[in-house]
N, C-alpha and C. Protein backbone atom coordinates (compact mmCIF):
# COMPACT_ATOMS: atom_id res chain seq x y z
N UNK A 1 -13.01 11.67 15.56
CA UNK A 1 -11.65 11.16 15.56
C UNK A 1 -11.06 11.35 14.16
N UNK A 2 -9.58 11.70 14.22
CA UNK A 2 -9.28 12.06 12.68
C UNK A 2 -8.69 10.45 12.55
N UNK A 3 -8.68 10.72 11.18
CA UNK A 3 -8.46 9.40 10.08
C UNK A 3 -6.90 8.97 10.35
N UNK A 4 -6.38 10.11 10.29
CA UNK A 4 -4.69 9.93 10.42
C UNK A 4 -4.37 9.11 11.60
N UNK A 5 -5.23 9.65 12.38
CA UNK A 5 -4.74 8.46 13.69
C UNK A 5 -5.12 6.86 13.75
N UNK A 6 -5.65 6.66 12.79
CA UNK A 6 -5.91 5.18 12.88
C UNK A 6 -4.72 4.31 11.54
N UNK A 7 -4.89 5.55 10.36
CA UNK A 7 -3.48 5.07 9.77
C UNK A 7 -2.27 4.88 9.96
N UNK A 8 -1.67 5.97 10.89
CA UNK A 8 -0.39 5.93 11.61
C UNK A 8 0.38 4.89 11.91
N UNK A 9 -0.71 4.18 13.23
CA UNK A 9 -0.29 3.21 13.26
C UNK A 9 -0.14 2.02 12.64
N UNK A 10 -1.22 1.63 11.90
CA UNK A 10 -1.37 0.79 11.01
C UNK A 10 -0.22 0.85 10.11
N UNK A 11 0.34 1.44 9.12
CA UNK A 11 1.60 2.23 8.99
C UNK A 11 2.26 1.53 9.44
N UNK A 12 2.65 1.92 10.69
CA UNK A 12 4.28 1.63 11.18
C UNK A 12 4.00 -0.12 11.64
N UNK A 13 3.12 -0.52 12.04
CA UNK A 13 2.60 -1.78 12.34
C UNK A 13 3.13 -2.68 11.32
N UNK A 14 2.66 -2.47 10.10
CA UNK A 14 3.00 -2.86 8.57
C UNK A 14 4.20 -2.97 8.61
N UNK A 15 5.13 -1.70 8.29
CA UNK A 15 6.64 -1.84 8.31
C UNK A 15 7.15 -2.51 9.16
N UNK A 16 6.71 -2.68 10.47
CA UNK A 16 7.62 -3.38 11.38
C UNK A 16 7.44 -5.21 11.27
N UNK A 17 6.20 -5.25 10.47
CA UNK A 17 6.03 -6.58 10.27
C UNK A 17 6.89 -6.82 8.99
N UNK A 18 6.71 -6.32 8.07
CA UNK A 18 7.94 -6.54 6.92
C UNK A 18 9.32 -6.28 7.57
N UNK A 19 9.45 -5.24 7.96
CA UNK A 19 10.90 -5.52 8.52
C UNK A 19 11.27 -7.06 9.41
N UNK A 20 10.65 -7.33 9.82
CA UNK A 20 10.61 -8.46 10.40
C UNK A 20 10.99 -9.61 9.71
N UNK A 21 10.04 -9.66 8.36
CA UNK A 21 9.97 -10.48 7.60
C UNK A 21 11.28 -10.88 6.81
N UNK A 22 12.01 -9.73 6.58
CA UNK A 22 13.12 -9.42 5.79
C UNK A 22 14.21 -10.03 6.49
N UNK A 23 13.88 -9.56 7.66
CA UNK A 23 15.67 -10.38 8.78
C UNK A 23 15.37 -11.44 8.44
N UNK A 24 14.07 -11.69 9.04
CA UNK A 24 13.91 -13.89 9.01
C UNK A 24 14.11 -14.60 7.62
N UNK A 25 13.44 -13.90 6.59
CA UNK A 25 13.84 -14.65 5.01
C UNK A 25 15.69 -14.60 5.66
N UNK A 26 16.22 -13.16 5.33
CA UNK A 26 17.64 -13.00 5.01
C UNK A 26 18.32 -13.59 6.50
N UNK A 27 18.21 -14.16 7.02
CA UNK A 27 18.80 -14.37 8.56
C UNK A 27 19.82 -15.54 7.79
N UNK A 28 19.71 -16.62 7.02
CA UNK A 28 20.99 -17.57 6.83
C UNK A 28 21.55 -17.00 5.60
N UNK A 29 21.40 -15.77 4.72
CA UNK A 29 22.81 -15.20 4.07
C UNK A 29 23.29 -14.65 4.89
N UNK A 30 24.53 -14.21 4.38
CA UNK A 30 25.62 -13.58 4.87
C UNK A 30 25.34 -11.93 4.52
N UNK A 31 24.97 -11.50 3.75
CA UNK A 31 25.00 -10.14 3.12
C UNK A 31 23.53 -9.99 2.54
N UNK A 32 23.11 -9.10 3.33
CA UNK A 32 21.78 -8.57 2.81
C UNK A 32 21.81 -7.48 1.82
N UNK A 33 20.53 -8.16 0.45
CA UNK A 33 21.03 -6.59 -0.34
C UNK A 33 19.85 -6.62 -0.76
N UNK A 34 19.44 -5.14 -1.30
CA UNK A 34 18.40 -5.10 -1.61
C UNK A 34 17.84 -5.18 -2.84
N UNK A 35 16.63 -6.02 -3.36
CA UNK A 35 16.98 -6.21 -4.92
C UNK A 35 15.78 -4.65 -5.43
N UNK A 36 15.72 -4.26 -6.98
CA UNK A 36 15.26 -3.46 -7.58
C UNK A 36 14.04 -3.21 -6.46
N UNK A 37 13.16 -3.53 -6.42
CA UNK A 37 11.88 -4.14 -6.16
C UNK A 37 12.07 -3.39 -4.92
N UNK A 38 12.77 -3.92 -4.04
CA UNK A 38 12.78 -3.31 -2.35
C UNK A 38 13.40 -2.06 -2.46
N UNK A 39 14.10 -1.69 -3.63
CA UNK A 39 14.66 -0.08 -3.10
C UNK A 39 13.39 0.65 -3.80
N UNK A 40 12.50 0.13 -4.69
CA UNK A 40 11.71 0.69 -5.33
C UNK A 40 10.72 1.06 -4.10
N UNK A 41 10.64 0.23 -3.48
CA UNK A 41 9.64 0.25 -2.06
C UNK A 41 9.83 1.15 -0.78
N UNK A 42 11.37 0.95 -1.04
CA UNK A 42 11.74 1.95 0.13
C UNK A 42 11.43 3.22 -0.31
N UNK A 43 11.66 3.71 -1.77
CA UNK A 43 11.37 4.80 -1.59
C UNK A 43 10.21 5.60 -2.21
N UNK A 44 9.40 4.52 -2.45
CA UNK A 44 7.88 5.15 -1.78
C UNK A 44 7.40 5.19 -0.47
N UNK A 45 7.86 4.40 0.30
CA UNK A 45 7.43 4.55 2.07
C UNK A 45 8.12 5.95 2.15
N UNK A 46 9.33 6.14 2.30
CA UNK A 46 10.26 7.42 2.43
C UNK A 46 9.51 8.75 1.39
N UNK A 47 9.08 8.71 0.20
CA UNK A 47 7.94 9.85 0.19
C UNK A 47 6.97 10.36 0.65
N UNK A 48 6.38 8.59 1.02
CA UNK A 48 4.82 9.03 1.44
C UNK A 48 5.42 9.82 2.70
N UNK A 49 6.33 9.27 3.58
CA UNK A 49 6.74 9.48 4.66
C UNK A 49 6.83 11.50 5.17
N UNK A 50 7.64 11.73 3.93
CA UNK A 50 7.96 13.72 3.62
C UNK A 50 7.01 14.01 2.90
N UNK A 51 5.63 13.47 2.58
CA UNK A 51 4.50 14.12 1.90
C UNK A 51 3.63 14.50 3.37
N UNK A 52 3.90 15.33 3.94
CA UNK A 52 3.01 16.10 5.23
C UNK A 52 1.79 17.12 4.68
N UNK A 53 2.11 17.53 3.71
CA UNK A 53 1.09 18.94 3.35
C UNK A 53 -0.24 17.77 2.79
N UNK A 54 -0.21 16.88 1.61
CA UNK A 54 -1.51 16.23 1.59
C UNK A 54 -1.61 14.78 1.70
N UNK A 55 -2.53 14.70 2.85
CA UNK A 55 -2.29 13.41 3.13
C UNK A 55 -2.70 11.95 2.32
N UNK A 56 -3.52 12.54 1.23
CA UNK A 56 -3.97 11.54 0.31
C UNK A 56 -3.30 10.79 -0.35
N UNK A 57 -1.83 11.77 -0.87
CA UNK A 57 -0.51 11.30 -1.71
C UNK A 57 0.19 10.75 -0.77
N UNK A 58 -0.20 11.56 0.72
CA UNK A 58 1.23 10.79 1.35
C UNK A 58 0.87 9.55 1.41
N UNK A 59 -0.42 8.92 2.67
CA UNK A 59 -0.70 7.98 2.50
C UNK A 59 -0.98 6.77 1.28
N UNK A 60 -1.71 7.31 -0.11
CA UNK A 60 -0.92 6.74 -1.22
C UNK A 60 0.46 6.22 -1.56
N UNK A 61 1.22 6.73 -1.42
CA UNK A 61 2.51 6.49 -1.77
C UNK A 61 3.09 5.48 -0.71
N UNK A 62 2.75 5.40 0.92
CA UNK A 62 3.25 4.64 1.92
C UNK A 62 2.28 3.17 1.28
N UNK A 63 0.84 3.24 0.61
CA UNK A 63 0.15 1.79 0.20
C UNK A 63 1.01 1.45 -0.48
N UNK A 64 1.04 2.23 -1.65
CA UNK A 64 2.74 1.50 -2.92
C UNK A 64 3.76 1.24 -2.63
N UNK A 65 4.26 1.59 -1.64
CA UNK A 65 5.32 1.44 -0.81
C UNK A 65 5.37 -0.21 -0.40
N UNK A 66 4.56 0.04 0.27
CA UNK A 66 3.81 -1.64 1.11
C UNK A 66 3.78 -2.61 0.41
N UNK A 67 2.96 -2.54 -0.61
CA UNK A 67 2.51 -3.27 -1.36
C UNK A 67 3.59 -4.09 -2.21
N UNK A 68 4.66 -2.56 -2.42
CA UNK A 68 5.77 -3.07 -3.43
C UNK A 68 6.53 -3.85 -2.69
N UNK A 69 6.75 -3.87 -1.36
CA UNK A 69 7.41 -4.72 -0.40
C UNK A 69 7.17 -6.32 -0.34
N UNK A 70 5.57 -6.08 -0.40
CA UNK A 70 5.26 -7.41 0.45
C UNK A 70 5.39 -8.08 -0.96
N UNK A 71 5.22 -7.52 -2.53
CA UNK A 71 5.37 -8.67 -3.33
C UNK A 71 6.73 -8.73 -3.60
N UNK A 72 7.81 -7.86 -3.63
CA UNK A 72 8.90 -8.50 -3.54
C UNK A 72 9.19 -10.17 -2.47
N UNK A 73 8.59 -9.34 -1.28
CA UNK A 73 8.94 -10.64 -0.45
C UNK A 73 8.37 -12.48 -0.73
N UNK A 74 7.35 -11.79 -1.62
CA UNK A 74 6.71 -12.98 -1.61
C UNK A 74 7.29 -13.53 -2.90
N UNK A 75 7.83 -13.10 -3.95
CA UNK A 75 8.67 -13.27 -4.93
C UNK A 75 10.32 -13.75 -4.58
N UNK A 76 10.91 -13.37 -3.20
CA UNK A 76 12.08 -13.83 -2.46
C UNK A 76 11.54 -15.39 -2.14
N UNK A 77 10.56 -15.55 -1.74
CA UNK A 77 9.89 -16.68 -1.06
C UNK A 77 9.56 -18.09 -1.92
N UNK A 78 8.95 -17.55 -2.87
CA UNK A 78 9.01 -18.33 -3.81
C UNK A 78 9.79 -19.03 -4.84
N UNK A 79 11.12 -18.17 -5.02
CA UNK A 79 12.07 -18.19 -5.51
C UNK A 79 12.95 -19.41 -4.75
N UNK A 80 13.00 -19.27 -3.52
CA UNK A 80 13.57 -20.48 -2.49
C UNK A 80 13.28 -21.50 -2.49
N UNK A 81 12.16 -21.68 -3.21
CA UNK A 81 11.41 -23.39 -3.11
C UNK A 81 11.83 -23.62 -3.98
């Protein structure tokens, strides 16, 4: 079985759980924006995403991606208390 197929999903699994996360924090503002941190994130998911030729960088770059997400969020989170 190749490797890619068990990351894939895991992958999009991830994003869809942060995306998730993001409506529900931002669900009682009015205007969602994205701070440094989350555009920094987006666009390592969006490289790893157009890195097809090696998958080591691509998948690299989608972990930093992630990673940079979930501590923004958890830095949104904390910030609220």
């Amino acid at each position: 079985m190749d490797i890619s197929i068990i990351f894939i999903p895991i992958v999009l699994a991830t994003l869809m759980i942060i995306a998730i996360l993001v409506f529900v924090i931002n669900k009682h503002k009015g205007q969602n924006k994205f701070t440094p941190l989350a555009g920094l994130a987006f666009g390592f998911v969006l490289a790893g995403l157009f890195t097809g030729d090696d998958r080591f960088i691509g998948y690299s770059l989608l972990g930093i991606g992630i990673t940079l997400a979930i501590i923004d969020i958890v830095r949104k989170l904390k910030s609220k208390k």
